[in-house]
Protein backbone atom coordinates (compact mmCIF):
# COMPACT_ATOMS: atom_id res chain seq x y z
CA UNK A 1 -28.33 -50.04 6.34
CA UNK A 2 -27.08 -46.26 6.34
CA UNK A 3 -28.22 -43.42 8.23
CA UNK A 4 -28.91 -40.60 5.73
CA UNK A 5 -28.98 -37.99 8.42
CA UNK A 6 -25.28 -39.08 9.89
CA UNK A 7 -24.02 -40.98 7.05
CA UNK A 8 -21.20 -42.67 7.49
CA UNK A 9 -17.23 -42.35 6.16
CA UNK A 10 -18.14 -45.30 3.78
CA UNK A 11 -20.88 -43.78 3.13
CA UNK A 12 -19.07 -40.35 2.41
CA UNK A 13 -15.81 -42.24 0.53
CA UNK A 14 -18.54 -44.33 -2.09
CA UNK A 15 -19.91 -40.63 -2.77
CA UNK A 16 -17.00 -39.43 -3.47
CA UNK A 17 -16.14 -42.18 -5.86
CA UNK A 18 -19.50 -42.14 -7.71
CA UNK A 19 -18.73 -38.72 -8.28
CA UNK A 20 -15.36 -39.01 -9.56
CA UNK A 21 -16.45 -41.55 -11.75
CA UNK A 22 -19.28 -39.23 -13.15
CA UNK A 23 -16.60 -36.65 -13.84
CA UNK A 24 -14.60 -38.91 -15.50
CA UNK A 25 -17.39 -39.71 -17.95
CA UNK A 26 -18.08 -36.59 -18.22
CA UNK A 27 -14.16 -35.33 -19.50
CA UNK A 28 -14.80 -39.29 -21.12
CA UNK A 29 -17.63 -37.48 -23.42
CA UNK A 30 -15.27 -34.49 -24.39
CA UNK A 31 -16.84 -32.31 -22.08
CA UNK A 32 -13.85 -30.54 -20.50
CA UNK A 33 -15.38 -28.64 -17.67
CA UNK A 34 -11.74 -26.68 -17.19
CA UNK A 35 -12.80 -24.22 -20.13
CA UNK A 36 -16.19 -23.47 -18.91
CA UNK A 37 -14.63 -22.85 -14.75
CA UNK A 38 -11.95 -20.19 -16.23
CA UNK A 39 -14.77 -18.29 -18.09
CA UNK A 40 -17.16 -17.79 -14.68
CA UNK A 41 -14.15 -16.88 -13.28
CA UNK A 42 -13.70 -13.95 -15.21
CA UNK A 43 -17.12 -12.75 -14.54
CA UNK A 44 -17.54 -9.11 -13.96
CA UNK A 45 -20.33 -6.99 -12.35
CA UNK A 46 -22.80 -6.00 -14.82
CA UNK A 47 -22.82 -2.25 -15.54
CA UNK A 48 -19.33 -1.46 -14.06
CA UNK A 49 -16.18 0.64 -14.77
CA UNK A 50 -13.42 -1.42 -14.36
CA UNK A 51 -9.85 0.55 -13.12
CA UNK A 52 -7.13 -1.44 -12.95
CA UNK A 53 -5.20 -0.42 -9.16
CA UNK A 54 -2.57 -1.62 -6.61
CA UNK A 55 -3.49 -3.01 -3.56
CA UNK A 56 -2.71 0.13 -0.67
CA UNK A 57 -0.92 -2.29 2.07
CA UNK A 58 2.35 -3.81 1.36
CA UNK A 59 5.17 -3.79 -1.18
CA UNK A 60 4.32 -6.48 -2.78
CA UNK A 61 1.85 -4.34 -4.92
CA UNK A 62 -0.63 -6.72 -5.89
CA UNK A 63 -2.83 -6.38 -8.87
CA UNK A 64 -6.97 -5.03 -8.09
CA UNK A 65 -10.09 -4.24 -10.32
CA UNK A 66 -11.67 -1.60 -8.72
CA UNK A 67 -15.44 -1.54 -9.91
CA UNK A 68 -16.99 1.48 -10.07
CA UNK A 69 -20.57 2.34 -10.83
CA UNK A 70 -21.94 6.15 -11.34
CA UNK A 71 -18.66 7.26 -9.33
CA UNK A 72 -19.33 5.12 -6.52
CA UNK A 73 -16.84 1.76 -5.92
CA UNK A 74 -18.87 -0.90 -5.37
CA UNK A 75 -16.28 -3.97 -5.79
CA UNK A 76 -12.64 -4.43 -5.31
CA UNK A 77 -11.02 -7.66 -6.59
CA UNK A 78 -7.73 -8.66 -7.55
CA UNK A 79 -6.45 -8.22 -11.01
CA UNK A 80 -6.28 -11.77 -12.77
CA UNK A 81 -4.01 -9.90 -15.51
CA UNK A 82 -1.64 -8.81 -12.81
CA UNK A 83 1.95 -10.20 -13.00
CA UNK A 84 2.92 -10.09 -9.27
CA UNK A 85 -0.03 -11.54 -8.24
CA UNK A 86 -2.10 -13.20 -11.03
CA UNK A 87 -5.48 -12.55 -9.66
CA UNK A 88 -4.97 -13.39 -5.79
CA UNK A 89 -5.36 -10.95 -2.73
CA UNK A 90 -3.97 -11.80 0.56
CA UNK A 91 -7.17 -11.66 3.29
CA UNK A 92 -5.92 -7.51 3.83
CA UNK A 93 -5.65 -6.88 0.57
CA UNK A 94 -9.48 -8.91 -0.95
CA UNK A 95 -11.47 -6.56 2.37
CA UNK A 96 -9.78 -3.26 0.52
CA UNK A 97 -13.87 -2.67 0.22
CA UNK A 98 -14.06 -2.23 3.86
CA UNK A 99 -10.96 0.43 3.92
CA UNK A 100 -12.03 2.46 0.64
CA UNK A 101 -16.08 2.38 1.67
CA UNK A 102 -16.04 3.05 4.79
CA UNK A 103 -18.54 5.69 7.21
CA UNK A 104 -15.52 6.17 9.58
CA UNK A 105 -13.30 7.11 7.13
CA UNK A 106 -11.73 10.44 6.86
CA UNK A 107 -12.18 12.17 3.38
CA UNK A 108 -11.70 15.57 4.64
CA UNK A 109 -8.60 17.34 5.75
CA UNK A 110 -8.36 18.20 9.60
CA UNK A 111 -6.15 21.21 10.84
CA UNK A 112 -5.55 22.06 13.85
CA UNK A 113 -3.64 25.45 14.35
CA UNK A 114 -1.44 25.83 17.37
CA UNK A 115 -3.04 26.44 20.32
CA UNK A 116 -6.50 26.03 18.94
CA UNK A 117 -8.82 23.22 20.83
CA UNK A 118 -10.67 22.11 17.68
CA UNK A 119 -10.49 20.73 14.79
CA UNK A 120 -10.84 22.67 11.61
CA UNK A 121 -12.47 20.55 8.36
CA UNK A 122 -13.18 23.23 6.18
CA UNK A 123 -9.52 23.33 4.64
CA UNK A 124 -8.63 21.39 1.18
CA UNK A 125 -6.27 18.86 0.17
CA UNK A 126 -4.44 21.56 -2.18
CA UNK A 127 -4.09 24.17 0.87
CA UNK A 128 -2.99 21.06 3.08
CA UNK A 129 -0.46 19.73 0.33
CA UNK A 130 0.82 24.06 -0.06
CA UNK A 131 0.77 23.94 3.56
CA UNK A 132 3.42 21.19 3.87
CA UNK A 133 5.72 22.80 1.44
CA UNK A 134 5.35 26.20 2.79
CA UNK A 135 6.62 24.52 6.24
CA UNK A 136 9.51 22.75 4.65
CA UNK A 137 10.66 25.46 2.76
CA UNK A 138 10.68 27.61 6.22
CA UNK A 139 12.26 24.79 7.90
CA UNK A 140 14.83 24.02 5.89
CA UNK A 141 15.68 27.52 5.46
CA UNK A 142 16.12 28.54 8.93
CA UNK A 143 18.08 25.24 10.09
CA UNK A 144 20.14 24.70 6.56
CA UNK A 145 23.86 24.48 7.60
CA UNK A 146 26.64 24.34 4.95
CA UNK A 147 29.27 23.90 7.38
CA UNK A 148 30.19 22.36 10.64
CA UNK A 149 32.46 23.09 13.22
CA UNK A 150 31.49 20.28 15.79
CA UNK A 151 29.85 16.95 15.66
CA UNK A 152 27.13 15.81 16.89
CA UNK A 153 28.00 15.16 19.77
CA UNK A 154 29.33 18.66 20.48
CA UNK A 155 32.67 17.77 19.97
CA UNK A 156 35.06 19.59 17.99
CA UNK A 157 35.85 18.16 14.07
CA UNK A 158 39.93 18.32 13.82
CA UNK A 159 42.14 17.30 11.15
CA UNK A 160 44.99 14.68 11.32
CA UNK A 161 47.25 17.03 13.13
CA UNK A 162 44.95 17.59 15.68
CA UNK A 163 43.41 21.39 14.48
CA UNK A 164 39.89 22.68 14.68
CA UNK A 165 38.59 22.56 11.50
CA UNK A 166 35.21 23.49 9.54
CA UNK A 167 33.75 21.10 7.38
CA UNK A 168 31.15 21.52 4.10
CA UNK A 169 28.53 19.16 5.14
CA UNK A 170 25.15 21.37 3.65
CA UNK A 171 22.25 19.18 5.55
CA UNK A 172 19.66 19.72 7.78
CA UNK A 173 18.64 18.11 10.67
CA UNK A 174 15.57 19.41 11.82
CA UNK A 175 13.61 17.30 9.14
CA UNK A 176 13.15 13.53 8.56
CA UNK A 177 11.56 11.20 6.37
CA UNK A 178 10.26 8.02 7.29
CA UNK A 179 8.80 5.35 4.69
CA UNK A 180 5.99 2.99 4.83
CA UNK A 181 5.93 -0.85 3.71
CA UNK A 182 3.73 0.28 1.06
CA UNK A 183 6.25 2.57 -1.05
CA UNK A 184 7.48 0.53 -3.57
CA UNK A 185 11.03 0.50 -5.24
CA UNK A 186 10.22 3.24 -7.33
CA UNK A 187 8.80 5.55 -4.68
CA UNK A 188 11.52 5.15 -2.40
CA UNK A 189 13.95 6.14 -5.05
CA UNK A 190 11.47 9.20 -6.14
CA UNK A 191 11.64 10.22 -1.99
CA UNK A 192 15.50 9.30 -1.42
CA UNK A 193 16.37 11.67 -3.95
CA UNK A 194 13.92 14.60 -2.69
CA UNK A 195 15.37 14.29 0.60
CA UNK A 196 19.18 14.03 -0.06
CA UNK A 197 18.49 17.11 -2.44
CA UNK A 198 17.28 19.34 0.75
CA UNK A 199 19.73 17.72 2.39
CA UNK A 200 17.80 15.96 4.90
CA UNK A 201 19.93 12.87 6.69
CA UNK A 202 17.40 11.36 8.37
CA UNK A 203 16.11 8.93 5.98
CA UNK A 204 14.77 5.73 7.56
CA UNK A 205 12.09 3.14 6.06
CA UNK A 206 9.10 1.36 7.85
CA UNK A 207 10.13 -1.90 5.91
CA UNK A 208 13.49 -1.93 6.52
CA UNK A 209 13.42 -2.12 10.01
């Protein structure tokens, strides 16, 4: 006689036969239960905004739903219409939630002027984003060279005779870029071309090394 409190494995294996036998009379009947599993799997939060995104973390740029609800995100789940990733999120990329609602996040900008001891949060993203460009404009200005008379080294650039020479080489190299895992193809191409147009050299990628 079994032990319904610790059943047994026979006891587990006829279960799982007398179950797989109901199933099968069930599909038997015509009742193919594969129909009605795809539809609740397309449920949605009631009374939700639905905007299709791309997961923030990797390249791979995984479909997500984000849910919103009177301007508030209240669900992030991947995009079942998505053709890199057809619905699934790695575990990073399904606890997006936990990144985008978040009380330790920081939503405001925080400047710090030189010398100064605190920080200042009363500046915007547009002064922060004019601040940037007002830097690398000044940067890029002051260091630009269009010529070269030594390497980098120090050592003097000579021809194949063994003369000093000058050489066009228009860069600077005072600025640098460096790329995350989470710029895609097209990104990197948008940022490649910025840079090589101030002539920056130092282009390097998070991904890539």
């Amino acid at each position: 006689m079994s032990d319904t409190t610790h059943p047994s494995r026979r006891d587990l294996l006829r279960g799982a036969v007398a179950g797989g036998f109901a199933l099968g009379g069930l599909l038997g009947l015509g009742m193919d239960l594969r129909a009605a599993k795809e539809e609740t799997s397309r449920f949605r939060m009631a009374d939700v905004h639905e905007v299709p995104s791309v997961c923030p973390y990797c390249a791979v740029g995984c479909g997500q739903l984000v849910s919103v609800r009177d301007g508030k995100v209240v669900n992030i789940e991947g995009n079942p219409d998505s053709p890199v990733s057809r619905g699934t999120l790695c575990p990073k990329g399904a606890a997006t939630y936990q990144l985008a609602v978040n009380p330790n996040r920081v939503t405001k900008v925080w400047y710090r002027a030189p010398g100064a001891t605190e920080w200042d949060k009363s500046r915007t993203l547009d002064w922060a984003m004019d601040r940037i460009a007002q830097l690398v404009k000044q940067t890029r200005d002051r260091t630009f060279r269009h010529t070269a008379d030594t390497a980098l080294d120090g050592t003097p650039l000579v021809n194949d005779k063994g003369e000093k020479v000058s050489k066009v080489v228009n860069h600077v190299l005072s600025i640098a870029s460096l790329g995350g895992a989470t710029m895609d193809n097209e990104w990197n191409y948008a940022q490649t071309k910025l840079m090589r147009a101030l002539g920056v050299v130092a282009i390097e990628n998070q991904a890539r090394i």
